[in-house]
N, C-alpha and C. Protein backbone atom coordinates (compact mmCIF):
# COMPACT_ATOMS: atom_id res chain seq x y z
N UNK A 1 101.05 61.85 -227.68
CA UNK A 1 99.93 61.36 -228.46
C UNK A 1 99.91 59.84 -228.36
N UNK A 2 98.87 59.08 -228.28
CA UNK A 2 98.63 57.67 -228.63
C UNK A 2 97.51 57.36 -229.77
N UNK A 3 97.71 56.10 -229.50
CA UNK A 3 96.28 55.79 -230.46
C UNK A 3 94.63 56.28 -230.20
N UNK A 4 94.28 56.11 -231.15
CA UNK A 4 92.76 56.55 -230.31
C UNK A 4 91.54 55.04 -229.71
N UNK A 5 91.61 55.10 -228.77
CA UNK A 5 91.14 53.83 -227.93
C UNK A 5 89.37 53.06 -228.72
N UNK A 6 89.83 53.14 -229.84
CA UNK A 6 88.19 52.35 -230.95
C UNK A 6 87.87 51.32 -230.03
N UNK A 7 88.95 50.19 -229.38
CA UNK A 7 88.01 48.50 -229.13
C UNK A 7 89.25 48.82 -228.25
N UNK A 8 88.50 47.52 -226.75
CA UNK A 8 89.12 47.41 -226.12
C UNK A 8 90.21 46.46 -226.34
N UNK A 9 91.50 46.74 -225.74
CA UNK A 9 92.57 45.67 -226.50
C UNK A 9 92.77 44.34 -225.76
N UNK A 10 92.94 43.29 -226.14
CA UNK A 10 93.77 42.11 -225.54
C UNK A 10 94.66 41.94 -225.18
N UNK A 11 94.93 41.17 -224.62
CA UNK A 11 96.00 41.27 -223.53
C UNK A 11 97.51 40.20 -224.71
N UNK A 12 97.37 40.58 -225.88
CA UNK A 12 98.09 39.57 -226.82
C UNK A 12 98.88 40.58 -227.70
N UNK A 13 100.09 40.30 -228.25
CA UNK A 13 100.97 41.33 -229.33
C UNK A 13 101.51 40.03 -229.95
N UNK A 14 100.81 39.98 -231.38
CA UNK A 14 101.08 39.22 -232.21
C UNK A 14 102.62 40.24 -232.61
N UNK A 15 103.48 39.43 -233.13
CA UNK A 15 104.50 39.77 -234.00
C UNK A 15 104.98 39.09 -235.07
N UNK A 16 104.08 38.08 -235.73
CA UNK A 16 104.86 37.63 -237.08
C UNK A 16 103.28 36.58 -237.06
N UNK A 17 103.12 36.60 -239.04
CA UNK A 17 101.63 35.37 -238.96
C UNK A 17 102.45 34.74 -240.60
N UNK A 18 102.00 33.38 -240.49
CA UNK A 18 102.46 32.48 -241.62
C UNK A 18 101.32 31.49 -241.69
N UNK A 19 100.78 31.68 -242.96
CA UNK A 19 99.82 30.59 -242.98
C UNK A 19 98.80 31.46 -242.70
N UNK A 20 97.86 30.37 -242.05
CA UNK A 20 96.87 30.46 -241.28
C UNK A 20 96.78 30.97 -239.43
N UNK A 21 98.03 31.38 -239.00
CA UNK A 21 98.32 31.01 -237.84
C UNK A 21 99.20 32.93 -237.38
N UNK A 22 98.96 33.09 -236.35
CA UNK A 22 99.60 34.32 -236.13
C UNK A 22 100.66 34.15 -234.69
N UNK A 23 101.82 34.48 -234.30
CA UNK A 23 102.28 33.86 -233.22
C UNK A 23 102.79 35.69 -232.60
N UNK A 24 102.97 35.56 -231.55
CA UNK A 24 102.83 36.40 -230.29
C UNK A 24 104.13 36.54 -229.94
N UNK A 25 104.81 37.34 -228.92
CA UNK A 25 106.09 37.58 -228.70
C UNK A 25 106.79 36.64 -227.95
N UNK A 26 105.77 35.44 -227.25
CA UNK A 26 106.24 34.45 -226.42
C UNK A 26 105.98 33.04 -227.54
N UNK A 27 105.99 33.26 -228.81
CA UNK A 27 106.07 32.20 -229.74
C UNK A 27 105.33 31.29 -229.64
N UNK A 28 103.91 31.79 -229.36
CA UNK A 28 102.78 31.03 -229.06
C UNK A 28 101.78 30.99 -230.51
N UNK A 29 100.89 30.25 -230.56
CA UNK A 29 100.18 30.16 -232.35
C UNK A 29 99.04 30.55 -231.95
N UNK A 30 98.55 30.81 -232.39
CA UNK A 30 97.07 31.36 -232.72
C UNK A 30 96.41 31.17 -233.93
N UNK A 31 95.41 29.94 -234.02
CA UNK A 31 94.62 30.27 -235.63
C UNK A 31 94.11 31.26 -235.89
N UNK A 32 93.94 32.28 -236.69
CA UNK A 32 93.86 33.23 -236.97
C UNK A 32 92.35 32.88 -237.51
N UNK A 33 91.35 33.87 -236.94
CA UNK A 33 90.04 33.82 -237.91
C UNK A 33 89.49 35.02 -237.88
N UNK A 34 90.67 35.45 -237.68
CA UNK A 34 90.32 37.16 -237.53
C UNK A 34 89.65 37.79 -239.22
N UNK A 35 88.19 38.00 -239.24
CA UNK A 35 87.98 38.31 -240.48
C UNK A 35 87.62 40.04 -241.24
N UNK A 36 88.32 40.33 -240.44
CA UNK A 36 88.34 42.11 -240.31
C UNK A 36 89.34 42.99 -241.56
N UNK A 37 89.72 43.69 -240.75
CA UNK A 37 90.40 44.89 -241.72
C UNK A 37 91.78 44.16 -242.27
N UNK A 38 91.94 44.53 -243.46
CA UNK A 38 93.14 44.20 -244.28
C UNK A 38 92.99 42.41 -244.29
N UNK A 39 91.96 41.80 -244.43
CA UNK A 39 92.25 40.32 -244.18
C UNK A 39 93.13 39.18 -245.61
N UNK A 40 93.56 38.82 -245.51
CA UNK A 40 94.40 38.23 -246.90
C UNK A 40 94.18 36.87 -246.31
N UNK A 41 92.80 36.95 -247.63
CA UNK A 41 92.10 35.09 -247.45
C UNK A 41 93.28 34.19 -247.76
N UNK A 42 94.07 34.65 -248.40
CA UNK A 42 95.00 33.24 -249.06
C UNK A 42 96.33 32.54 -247.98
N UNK A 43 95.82 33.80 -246.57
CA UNK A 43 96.84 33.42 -245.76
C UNK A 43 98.01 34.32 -245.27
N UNK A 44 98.50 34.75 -244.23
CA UNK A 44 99.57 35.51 -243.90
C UNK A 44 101.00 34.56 -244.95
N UNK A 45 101.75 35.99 -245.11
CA UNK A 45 103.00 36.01 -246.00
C UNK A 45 103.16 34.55 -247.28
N UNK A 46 102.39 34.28 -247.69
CA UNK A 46 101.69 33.53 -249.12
C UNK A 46 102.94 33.80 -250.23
N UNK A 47 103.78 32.91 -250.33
CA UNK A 47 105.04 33.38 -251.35
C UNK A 47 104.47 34.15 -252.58
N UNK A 48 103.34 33.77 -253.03
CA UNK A 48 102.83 34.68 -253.89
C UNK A 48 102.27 35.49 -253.79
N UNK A 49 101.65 36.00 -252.83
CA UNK A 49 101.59 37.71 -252.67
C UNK A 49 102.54 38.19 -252.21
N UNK A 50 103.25 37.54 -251.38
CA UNK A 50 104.52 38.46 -251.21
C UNK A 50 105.28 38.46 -252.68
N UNK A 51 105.97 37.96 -253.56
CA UNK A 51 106.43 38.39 -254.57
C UNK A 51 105.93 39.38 -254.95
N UNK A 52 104.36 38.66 -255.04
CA UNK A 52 103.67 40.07 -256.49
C UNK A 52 103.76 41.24 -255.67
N UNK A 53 103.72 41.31 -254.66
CA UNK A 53 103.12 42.51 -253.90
C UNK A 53 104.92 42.99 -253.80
N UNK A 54 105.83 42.47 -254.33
CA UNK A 54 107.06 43.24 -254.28
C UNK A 54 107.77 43.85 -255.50
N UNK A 55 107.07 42.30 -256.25
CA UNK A 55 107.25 43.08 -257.63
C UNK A 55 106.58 44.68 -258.37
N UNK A 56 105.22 44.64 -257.65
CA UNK A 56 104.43 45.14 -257.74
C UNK A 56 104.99 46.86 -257.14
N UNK A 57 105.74 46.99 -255.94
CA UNK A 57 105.85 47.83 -254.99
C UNK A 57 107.24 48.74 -255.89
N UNK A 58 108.47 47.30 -256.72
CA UNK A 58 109.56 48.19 -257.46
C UNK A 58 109.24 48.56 -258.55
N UNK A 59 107.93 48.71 -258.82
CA UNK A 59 107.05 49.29 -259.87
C UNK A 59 106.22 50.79 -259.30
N UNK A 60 105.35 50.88 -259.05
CA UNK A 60 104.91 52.12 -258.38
C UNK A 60 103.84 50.59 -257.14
N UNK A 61 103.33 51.54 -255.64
CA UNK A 61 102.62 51.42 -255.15
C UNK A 61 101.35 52.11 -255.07
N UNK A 62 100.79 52.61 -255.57
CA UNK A 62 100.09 53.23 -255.52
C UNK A 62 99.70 54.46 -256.29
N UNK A 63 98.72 54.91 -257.02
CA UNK A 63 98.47 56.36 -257.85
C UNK A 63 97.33 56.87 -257.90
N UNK A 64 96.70 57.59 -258.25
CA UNK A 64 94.99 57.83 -258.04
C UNK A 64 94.44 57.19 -259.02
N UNK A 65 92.85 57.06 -258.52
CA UNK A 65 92.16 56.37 -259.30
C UNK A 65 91.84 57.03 -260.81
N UNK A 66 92.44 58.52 -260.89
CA UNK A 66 91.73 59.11 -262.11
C UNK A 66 92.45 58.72 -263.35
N UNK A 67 93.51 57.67 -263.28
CA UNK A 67 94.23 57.37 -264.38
C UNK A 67 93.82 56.51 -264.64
N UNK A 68 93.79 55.42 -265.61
CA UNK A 68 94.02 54.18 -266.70
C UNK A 68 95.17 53.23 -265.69
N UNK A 69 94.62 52.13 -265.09
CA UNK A 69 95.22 51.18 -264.51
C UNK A 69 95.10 49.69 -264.85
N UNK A 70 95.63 49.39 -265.69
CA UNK A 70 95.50 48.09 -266.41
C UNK A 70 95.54 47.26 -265.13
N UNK A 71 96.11 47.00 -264.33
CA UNK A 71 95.91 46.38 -262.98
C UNK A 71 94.70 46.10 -262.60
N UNK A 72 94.03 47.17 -262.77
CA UNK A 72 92.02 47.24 -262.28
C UNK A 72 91.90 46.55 -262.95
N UNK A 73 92.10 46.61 -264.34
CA UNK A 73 91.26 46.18 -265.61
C UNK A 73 90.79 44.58 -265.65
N UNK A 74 92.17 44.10 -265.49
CA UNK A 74 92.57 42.70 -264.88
C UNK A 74 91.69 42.01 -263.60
N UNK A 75 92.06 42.90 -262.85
CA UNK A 75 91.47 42.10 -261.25
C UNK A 75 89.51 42.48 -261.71
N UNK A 76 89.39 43.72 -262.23
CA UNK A 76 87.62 43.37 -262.52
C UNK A 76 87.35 42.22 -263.38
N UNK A 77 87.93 42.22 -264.26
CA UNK A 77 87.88 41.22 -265.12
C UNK A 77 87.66 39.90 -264.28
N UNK A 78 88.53 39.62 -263.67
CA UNK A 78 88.82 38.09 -263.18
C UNK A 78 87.77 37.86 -262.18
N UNK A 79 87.50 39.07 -261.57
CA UNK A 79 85.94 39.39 -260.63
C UNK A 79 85.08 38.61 -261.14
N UNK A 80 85.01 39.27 -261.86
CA UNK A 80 83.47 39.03 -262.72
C UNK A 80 83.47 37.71 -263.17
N UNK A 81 84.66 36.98 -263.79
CA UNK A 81 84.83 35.97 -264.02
C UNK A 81 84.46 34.91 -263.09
N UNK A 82 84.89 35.11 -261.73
CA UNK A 82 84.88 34.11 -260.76
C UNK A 82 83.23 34.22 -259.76
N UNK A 83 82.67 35.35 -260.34
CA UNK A 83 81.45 35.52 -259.46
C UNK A 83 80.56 35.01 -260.41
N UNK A 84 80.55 35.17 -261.95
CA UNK A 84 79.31 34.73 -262.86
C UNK A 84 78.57 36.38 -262.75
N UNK A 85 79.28 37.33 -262.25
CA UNK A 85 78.85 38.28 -262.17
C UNK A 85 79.98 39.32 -263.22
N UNK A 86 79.93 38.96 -264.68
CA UNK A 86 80.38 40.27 -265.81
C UNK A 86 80.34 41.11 -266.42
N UNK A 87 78.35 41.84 -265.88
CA UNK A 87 78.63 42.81 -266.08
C UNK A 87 78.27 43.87 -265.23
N UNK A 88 79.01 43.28 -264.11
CA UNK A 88 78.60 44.73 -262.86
C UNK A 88 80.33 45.16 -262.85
N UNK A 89 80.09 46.22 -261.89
CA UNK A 89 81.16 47.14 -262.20
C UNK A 89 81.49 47.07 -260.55
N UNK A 90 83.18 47.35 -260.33
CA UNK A 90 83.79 47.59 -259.06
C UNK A 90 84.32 48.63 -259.12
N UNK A 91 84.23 49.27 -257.60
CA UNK A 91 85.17 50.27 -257.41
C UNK A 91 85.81 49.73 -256.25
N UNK A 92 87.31 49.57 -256.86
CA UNK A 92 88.60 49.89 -256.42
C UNK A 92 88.87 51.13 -255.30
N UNK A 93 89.23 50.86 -253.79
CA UNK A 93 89.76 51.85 -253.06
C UNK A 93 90.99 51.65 -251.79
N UNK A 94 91.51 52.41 -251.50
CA UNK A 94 92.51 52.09 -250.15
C UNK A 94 91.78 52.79 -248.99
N UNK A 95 91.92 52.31 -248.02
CA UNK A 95 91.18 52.68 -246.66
C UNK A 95 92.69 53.21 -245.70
N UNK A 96 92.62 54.93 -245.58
CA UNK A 96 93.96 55.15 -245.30
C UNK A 96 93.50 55.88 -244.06
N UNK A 97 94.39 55.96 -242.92
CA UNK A 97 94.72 56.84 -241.69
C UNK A 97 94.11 58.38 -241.86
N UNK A 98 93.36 58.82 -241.45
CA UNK A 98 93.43 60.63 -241.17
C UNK A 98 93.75 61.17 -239.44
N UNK A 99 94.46 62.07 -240.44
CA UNK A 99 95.20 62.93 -238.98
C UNK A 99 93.99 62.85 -237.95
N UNK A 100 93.60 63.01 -236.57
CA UNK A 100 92.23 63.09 -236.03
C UNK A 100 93.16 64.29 -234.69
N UNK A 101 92.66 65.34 -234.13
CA UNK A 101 92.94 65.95 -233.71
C UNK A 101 92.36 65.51 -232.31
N UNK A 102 92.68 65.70 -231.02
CA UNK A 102 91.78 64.90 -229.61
C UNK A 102 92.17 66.53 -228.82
N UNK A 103 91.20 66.55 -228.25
CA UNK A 103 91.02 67.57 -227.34
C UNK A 103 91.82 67.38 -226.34
């Protein structure tokens, strides 16, 4: 089995990003303006998302949305706060892998 061929690939294998900057297996930099999937505006490995996001992880990672998540409650909140937009509503989701079967 491999991946399933979505975009054609580059000829590049990032292996580690700090900052703004992503570097390659021959320890080369790259500004990163890649504005796609999973993007973390504040920057690759950000001491503060990495904490929270560890503190966060020896806590639970993840649970369904049908429970009471004071976490949401918070990040809509601060949404709304920072857009001037308080009383629209978000939905919260994870964008996960499905099995895909190939002929």
């Amino acid at each position: 089995m491999k991946p399933f061929p979505v975009f054609e690939k580059l000829d590049i294998q990032i292996e580690r990003a700090a900052g703004c900057f992503v570097y390659d297996h021959q320890h080369e930099a790259y500004l990163d303006m890649y504005g796609g999937h999973a993007v973390v505006a504040v920057g690759h490995t950000h001491p503060h998302v990495v904490d929270s996001t560890l503190q966060q992880l020896g806590k639970i990672g993840f649970y369904s949305n049908t429970i009471y998540n004071d976490l949401q409650h918070q990040l809509a909140h601060q949404l709304g706060l920072m857009s001037g937009y308080t009383d629209y509503a978000v939905f919260f989701r994870i964008q996960v892998l499905k099995q895909m079967k190939m002929p």
